[in-house]
C-alpha atoms as a PDB file:
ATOM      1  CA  UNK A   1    -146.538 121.396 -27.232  1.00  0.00           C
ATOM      2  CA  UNK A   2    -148.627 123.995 -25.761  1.00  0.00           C
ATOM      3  CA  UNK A   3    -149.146 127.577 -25.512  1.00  0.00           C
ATOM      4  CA  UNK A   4    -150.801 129.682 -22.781  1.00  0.00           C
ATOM      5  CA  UNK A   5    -151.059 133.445 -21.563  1.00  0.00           C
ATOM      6  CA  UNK A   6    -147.241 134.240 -23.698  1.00  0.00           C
ATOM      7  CA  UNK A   7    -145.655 131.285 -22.746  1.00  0.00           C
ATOM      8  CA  UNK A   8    -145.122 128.589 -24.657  1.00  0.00           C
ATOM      9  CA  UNK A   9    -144.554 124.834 -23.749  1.00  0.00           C
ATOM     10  CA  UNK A  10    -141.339 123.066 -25.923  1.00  0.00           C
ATOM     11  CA  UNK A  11    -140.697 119.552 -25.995  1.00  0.00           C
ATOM     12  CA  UNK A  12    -136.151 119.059 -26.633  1.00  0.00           C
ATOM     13  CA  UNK A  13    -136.998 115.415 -27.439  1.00  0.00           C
ATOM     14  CA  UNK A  14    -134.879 113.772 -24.888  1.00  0.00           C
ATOM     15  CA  UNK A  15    -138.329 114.048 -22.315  1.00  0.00           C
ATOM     16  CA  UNK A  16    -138.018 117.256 -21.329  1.00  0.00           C
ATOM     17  CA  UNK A  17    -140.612 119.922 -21.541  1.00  0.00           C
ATOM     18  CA  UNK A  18    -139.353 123.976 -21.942  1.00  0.00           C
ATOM     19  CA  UNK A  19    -140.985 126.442 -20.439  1.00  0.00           C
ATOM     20  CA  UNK A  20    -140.433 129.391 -23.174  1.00  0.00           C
ATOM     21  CA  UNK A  21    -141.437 133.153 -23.889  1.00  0.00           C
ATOM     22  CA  UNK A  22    -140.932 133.958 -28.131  1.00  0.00           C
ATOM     23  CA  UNK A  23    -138.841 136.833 -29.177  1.00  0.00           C
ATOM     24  CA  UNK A  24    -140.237 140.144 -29.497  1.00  0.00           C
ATOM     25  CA  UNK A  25    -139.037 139.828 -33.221  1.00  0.00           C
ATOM     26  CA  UNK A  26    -142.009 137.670 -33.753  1.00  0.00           C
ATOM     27  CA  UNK A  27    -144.346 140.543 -33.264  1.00  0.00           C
ATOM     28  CA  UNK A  28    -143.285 142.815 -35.599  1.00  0.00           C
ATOM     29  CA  UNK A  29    -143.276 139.922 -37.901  1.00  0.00           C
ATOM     30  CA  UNK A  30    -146.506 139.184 -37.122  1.00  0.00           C
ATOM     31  CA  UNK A  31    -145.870 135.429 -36.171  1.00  0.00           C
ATOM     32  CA  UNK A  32    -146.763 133.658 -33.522  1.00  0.00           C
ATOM     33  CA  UNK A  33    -145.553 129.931 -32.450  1.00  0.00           C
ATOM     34  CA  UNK A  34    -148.124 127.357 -33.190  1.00  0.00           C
ATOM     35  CA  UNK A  35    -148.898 123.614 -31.615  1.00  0.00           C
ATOM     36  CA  UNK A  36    -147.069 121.400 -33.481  1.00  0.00           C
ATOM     37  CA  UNK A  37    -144.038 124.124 -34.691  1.00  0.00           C
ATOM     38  CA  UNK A  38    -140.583 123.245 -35.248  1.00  0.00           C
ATOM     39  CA  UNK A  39    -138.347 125.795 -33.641  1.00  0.00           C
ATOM     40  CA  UNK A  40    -135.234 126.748 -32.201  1.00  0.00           C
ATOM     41  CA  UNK A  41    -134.721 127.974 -28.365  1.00  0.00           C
ATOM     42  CA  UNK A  42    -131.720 128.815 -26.080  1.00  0.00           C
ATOM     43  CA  UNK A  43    -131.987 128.495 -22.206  1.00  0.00           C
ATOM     44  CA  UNK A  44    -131.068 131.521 -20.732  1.00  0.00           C
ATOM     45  CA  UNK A  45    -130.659 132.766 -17.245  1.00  0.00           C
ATOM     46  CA  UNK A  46    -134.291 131.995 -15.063  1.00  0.00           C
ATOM     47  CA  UNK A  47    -135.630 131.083 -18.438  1.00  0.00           C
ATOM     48  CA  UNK A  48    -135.540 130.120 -22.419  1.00  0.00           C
ATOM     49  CA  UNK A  49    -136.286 131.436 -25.388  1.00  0.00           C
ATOM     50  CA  UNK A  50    -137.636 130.845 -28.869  1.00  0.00           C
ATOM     51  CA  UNK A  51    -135.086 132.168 -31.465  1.00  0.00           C
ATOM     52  CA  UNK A  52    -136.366 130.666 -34.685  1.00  0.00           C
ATOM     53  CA  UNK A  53    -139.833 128.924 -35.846  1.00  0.00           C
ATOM     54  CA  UNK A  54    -138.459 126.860 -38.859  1.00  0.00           C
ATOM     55  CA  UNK A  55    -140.100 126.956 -42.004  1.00  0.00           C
ATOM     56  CA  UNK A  56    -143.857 125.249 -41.993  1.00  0.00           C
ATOM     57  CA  UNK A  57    -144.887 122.479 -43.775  1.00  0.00           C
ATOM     58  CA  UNK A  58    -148.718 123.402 -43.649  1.00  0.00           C
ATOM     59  CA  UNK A  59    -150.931 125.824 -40.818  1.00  0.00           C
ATOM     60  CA  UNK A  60    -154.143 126.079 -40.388  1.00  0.00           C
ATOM     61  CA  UNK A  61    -156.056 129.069 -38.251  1.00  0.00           C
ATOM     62  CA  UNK A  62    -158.586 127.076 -36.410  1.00  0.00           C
ATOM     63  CA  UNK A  63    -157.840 125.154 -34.787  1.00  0.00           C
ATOM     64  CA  UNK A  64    -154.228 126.571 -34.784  1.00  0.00           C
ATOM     65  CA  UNK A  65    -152.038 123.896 -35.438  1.00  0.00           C
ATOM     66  CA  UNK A  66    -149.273 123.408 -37.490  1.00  0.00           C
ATOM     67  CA  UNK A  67    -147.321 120.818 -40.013  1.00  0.00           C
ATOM     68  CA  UNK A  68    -149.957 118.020 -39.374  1.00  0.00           C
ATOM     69  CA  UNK A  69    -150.106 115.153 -41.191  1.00  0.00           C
ATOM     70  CA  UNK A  70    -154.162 114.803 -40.560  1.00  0.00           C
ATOM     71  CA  UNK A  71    -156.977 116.359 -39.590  1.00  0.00           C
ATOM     72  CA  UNK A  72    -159.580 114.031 -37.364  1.00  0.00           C
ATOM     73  CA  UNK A  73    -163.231 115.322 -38.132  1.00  0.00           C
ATOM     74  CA  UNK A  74    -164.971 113.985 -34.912  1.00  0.00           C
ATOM     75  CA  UNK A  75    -169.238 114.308 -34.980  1.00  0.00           C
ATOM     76  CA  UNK A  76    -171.100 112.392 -32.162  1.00  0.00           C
ATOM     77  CA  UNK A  77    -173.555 109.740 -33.064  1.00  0.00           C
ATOM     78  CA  UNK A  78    -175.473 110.756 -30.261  1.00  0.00           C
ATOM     79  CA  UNK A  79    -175.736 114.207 -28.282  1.00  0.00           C
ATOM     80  CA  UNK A  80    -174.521 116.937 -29.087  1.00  0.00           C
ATOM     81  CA  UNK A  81    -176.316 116.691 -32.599  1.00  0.00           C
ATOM     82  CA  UNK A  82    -173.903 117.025 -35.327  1.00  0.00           C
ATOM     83  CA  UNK A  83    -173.205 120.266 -37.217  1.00  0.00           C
ATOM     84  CA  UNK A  84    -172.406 119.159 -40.447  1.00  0.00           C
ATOM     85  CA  UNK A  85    -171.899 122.327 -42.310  1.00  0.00           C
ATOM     86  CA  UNK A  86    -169.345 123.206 -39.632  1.00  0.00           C
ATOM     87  CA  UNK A  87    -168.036 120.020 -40.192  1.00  0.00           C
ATOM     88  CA  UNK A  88    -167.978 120.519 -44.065  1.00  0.00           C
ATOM     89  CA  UNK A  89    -166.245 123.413 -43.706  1.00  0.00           C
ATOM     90  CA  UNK A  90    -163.682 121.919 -41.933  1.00  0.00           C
ATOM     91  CA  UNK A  91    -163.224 119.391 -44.466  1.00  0.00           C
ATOM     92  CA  UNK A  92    -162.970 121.914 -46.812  1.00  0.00           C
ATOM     93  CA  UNK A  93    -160.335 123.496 -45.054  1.00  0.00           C
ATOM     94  CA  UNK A  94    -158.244 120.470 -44.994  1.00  0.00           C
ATOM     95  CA  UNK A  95    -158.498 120.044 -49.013  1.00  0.00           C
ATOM     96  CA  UNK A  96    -157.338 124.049 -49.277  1.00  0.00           C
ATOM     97  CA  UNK A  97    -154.293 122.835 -47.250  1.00  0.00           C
ATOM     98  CA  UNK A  98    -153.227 119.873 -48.561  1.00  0.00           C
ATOM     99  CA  UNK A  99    -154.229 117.880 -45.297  1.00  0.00           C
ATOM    100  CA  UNK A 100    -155.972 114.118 -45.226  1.00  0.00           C
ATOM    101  CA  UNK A 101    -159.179 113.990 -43.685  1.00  0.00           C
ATOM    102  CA  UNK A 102    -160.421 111.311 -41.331  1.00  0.00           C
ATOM    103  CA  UNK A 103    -163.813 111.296 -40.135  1.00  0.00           C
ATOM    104  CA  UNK A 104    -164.586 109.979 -37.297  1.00  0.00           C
ATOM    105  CA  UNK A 105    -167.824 108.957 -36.068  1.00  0.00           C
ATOM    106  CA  UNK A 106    -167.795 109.030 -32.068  1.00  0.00           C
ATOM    107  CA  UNK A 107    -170.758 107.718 -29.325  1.00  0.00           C
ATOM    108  CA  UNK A 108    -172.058 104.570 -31.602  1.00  0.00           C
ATOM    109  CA  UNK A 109    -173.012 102.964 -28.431  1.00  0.00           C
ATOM    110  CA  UNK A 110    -175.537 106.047 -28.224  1.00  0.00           C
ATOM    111  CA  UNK A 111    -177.298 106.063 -31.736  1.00  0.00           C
ATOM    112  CA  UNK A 112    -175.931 103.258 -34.263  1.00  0.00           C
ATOM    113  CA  UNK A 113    -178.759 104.010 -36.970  1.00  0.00           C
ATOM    114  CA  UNK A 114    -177.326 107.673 -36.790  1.00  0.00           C
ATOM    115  CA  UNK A 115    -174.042 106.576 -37.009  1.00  0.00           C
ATOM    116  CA  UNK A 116    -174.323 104.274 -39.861  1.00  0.00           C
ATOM    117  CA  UNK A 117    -176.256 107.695 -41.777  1.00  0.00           C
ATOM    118  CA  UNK A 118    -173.489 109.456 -41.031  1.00  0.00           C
ATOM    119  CA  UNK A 119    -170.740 107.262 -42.138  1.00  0.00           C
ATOM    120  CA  UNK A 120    -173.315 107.197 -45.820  1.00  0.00           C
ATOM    121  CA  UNK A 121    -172.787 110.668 -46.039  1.00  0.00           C
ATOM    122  CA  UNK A 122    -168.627 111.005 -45.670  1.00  0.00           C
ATOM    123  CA  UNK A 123    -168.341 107.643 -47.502  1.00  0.00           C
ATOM    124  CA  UNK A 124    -166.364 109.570 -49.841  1.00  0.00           C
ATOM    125  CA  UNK A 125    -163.701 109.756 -46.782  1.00  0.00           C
ATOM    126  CA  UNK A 126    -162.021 107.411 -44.668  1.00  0.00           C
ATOM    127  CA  UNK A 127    -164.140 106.903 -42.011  1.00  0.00           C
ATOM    128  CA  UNK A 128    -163.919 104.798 -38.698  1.00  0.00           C
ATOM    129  CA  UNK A 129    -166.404 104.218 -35.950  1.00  0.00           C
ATOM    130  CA  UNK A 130    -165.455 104.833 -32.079  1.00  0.00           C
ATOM    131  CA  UNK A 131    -166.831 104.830 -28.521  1.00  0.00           C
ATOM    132  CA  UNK A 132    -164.771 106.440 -26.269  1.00  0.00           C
ATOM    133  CA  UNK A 133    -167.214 104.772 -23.666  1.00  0.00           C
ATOM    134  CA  UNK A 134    -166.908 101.142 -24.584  1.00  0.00           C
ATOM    135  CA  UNK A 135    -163.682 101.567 -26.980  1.00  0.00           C
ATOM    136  CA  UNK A 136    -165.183 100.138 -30.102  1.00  0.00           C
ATOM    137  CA  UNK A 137    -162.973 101.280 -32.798  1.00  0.00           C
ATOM    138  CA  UNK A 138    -160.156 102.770 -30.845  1.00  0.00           C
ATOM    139  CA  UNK A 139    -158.003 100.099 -32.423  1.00  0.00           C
ATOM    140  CA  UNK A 140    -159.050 101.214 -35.886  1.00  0.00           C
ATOM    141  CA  UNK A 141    -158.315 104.774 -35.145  1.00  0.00           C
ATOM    142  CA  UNK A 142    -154.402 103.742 -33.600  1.00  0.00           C
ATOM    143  CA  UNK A 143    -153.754 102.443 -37.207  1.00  0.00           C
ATOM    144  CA  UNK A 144    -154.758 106.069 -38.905  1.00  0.00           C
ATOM    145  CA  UNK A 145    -152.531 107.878 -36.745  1.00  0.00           C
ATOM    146  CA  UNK A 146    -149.399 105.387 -36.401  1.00  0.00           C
ATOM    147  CA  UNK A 147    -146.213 107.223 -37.019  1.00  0.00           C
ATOM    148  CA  UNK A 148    -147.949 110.572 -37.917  1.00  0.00           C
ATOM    149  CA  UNK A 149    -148.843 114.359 -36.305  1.00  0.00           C
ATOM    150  CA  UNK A 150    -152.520 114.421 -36.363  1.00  0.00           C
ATOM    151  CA  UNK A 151    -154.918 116.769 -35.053  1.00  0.00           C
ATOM    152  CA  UNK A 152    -158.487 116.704 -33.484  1.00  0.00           C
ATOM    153  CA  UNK A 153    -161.169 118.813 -34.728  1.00  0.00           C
ATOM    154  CA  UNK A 154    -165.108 119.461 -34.310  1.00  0.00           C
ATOM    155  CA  UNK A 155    -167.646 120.676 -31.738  1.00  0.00           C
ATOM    156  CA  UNK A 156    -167.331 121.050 -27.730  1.00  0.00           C
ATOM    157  CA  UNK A 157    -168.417 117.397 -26.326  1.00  0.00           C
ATOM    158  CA  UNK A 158    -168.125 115.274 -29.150  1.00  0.00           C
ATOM    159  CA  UNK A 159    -165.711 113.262 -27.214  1.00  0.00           C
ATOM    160  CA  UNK A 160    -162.404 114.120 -28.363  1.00  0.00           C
ATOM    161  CA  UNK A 161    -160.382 114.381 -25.240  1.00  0.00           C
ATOM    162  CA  UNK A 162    -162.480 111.088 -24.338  1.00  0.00           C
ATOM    163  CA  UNK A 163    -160.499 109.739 -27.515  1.00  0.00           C
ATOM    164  CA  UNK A 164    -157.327 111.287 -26.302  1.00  0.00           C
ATOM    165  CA  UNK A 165    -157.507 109.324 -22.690  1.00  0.00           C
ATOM    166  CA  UNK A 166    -158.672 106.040 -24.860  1.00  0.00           C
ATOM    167  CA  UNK A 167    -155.408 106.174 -26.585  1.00  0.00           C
ATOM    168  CA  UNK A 168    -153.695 106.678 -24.004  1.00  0.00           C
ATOM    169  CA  UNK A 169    -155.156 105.257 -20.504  1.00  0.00           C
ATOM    170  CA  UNK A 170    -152.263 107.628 -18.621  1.00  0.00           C
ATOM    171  CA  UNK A 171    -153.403 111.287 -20.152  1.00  0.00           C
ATOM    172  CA  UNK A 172    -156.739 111.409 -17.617  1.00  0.00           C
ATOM    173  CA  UNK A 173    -157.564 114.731 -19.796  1.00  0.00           C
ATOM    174  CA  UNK A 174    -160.871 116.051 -18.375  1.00  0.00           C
ATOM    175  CA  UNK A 175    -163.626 115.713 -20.295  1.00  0.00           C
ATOM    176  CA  UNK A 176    -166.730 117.435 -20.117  1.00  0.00           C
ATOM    177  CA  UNK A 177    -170.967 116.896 -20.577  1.00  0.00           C
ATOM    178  CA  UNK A 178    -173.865 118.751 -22.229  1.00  0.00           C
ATOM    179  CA  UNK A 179    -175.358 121.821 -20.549  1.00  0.00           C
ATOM    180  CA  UNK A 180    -179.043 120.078 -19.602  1.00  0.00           C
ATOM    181  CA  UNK A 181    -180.413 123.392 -20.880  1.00  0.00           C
ATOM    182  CA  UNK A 182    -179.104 123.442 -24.682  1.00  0.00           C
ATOM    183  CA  UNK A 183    -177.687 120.001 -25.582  1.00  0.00           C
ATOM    184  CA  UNK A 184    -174.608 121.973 -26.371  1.00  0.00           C
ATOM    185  CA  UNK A 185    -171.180 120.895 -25.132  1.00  0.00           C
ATOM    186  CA  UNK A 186    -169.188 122.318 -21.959  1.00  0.00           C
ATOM    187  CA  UNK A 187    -165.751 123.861 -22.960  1.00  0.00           C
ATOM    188  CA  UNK A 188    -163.234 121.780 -21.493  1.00  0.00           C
ATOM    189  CA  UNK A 189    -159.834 121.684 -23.480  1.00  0.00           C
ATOM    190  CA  UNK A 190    -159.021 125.869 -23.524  1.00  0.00           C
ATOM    191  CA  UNK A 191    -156.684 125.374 -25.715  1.00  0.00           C
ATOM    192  CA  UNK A 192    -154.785 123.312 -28.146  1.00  0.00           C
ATOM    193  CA  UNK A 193    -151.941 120.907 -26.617  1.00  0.00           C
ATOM    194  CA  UNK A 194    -149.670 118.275 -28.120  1.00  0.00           C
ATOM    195  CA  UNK A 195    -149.569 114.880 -26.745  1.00  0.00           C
ATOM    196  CA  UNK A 196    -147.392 111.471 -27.614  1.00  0.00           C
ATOM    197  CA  UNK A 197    -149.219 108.457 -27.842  1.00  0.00           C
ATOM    198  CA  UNK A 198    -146.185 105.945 -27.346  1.00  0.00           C
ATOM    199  CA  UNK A 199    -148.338 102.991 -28.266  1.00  0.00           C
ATOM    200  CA  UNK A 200    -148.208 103.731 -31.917  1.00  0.00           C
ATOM    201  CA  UNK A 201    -145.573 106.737 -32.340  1.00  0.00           C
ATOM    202  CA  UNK A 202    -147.716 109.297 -33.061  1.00  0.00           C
ATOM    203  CA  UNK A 203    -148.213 112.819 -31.803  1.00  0.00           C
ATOM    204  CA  UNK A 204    -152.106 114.155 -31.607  1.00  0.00           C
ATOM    205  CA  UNK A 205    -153.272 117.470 -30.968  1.00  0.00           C
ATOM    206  CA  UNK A 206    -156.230 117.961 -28.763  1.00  0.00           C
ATOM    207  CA  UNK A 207    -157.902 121.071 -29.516  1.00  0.00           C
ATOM    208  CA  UNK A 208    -160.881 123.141 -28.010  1.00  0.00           C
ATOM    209  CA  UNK A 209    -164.263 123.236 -29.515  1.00  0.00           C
ATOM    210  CA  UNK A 210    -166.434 125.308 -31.370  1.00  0.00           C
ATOM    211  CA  UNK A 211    -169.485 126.214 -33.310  1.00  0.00           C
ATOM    212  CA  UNK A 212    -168.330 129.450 -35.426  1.00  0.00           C
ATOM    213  CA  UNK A 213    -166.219 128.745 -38.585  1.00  0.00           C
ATOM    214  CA  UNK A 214    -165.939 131.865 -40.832  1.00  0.00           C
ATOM    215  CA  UNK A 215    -164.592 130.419 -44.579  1.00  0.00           C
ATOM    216  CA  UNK A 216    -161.592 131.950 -46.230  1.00  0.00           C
ATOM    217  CA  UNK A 217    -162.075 130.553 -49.510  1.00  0.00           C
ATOM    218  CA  UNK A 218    -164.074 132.298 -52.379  1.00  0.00           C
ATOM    219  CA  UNK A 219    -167.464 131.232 -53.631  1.00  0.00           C
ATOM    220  CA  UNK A 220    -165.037 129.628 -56.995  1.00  0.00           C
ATOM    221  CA  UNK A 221    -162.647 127.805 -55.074  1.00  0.00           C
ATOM    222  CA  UNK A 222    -165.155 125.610 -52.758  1.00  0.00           C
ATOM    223  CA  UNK A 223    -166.554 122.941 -54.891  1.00  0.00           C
ATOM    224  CA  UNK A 224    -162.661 121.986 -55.694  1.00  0.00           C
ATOM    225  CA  UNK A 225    -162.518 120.993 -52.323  1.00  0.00           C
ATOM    226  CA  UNK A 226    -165.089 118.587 -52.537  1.00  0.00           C
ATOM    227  CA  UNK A 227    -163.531 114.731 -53.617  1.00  0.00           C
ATOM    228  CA  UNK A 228    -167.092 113.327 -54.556  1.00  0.00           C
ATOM    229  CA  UNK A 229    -167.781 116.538 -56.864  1.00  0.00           C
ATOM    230  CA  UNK A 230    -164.524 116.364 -58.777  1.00  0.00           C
ATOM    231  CA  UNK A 231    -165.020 112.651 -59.511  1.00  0.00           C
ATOM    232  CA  UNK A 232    -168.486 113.777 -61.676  1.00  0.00           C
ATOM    233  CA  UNK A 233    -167.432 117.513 -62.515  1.00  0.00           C
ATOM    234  CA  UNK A 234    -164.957 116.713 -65.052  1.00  0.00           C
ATOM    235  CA  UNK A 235    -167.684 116.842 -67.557  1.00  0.00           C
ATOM    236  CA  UNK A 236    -170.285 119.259 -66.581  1.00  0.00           C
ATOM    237  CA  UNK A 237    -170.823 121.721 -70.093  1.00  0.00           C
ATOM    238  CA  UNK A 238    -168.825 124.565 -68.268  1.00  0.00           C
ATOM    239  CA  UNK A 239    -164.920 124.197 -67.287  1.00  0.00           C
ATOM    240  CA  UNK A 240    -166.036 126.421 -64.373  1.00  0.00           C
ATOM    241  CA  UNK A 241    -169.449 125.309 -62.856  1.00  0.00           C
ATOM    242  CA  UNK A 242    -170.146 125.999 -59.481  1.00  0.00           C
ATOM    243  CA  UNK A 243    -172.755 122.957 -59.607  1.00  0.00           C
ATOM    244  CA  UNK A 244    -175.798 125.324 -58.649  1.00  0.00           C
ATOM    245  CA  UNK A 245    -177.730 126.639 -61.205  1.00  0.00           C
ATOM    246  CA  UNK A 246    -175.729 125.865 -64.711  1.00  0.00           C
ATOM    247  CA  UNK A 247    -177.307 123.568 -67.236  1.00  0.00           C
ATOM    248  CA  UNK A 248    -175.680 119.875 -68.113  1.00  0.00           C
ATOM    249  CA  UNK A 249    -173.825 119.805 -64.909  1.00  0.00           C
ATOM    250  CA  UNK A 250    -173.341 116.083 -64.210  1.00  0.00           C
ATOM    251  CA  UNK A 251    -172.918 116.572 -60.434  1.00  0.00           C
ATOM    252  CA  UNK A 252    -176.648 117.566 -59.946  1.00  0.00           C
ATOM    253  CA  UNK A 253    -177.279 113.975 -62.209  1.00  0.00           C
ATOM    254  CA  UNK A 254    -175.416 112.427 -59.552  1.00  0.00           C
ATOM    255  CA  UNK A 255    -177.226 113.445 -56.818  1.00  0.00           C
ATOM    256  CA  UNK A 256    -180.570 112.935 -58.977  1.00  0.00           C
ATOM    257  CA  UNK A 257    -179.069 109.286 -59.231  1.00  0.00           C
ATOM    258  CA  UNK A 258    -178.011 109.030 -55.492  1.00  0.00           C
ATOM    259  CA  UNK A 259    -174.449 108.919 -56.298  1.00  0.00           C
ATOM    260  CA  UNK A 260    -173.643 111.926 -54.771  1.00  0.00           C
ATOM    261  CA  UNK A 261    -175.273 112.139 -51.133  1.00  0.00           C
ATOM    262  CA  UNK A 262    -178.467 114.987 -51.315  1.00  0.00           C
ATOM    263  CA  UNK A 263    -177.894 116.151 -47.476  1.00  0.00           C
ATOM    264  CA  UNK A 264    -174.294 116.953 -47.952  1.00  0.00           C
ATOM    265  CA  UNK A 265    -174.964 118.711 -51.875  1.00  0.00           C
ATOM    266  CA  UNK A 266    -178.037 120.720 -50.088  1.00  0.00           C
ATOM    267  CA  UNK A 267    -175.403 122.020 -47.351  1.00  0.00           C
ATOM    268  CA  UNK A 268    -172.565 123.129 -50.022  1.00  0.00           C
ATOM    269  CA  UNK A 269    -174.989 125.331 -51.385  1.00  0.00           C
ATOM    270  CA  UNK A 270    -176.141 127.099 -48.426  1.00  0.00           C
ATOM    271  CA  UNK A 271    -172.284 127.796 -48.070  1.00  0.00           C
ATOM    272  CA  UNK A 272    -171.379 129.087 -51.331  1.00  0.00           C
ATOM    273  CA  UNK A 273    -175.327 131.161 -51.144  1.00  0.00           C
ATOM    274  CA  UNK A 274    -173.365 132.581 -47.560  1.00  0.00           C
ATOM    275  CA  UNK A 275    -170.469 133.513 -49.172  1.00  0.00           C
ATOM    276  CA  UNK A 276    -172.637 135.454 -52.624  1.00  0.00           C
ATOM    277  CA  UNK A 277    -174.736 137.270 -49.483  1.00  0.00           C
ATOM    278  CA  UNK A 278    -171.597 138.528 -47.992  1.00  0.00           C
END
């Protein structure tokens, strides 16, 4: 469920929460138990301890979750302002690992206009509108994680513990504001932790924020990762185009048409220009 300072946090499913150190094994193996693991532990004597992490159906690094079933992508309609290339490369990340996206678009009651350009420029995602304030939408997000593991991704104050106690009235997470002299968001989840929503059988990770995001991927392997790209790059002139500076590639039509949103095609390539001046 959680893990903190060596110790980590295991749910036995009958209500019961574990309070666990991992075998030294683990070390050597360089592995470490992840938020949302499957694993094996024996109570011992004073305390219990994790024998076996079973085999992983996905992991990501950051936030460090594991075998989720989707990745929530929440940006604020209001303040902080949104970072979309760190939120682009987070959607990225989820394509590399097989995970669905959902984008959610938090604080509507603070900017609607903004929120309605923002929902333009994921339309090729599911999208859904929230406000953890007034709890438009929160009914709309239950029915994308019924049943499933999900986790919660994106800056510090964008609201996603807010979303957490919306879900579930009896969590009272704390949730943080903006620093009055940057706009930017006060760290208030230190780190990742598993919760049950009973309402709707679902278990949802509540993670920390952040503005860093280093990419993994090489410069070839990004524009794959992009849904609205492979819909149009089927028949660009090369098998291989990056979409940047080839000839007859019909994603740069498309966003000469408007078919392809301009903002979010001017942001993938300042990434792939990062990763050539690295």
């Amino acid at each position: 469920m959680k893990g903190i300072g060596g110790f980590y946090y295991v749910s036995d499913g009958n209500g019961t929460v574990h309070e666990c150190k991992a075998r030294g094994r683990f070390r050597k193996e360089k592995m470490k138990p992840m938020v949302g693991d499957f694993v094996e532990f024996e109570d011992l004597t004073g305390y219990s301890s994790i024998e076996e992490i079973l085999p992983r159906r996905n992991a990501v690094k950051r936030p460090a979750v594991a075998n989720i079933d989707r990745i929530l992508l929440v940006l604020s309609a209001g303040k902080p302002a949104a970072d979309l290339v760190l939120a682009d490369k987070l959607l990225i990340q989820a394509e590399q690992n097989n995970i669905e996206p959902v984008v959610v678009i938090n604080k509507t009651d603070a900017d609607s206009e903004r929120a309605r350009e923002l929902e333009e420029q994921y339309a090729c995602y599911d999208t859904v509108l929230t406000s953890a304030r007034n709890s438009e939408g929160i009914g709309g997000l239950k029915d994308r994680i019924r049943s499933m593991c999900v986790c919660l991704a994106g800056q510090s104050a964008v609201g996603k513990s807010s979303l957490v106690n919306r879900l579930d009235e009896s969590f009272g997470l704390e949730t943080g504001g903006l620093s009055k002299k940057t706009d930017r968001g006060r760290h208030t989840t230190r780190q990742a932790e598993l919760f049950y929503i009973r309402d709707c059988d679902a278990y949802i990770v509540d993670t920390p924020g952040f503005s860093m995001f280093e990419m993994e991927l090489e410069k070839k392997e990004i524009a794959g990762c992009y849904p609205e790209f492979r819909r149009f790059g089927k028949t660009c002139r090369f098998v291989s185009c990056m979409h940047d500076r080839e000839p007859d590639c019909t994603v740069k039509q498309a966003v000469e048409t408007g078919e392809i949103n301009r903002e979010r095609y001017e942001r993938y390539l300042r990434i792939i220009h990062s990763l050539e001046e690295k």
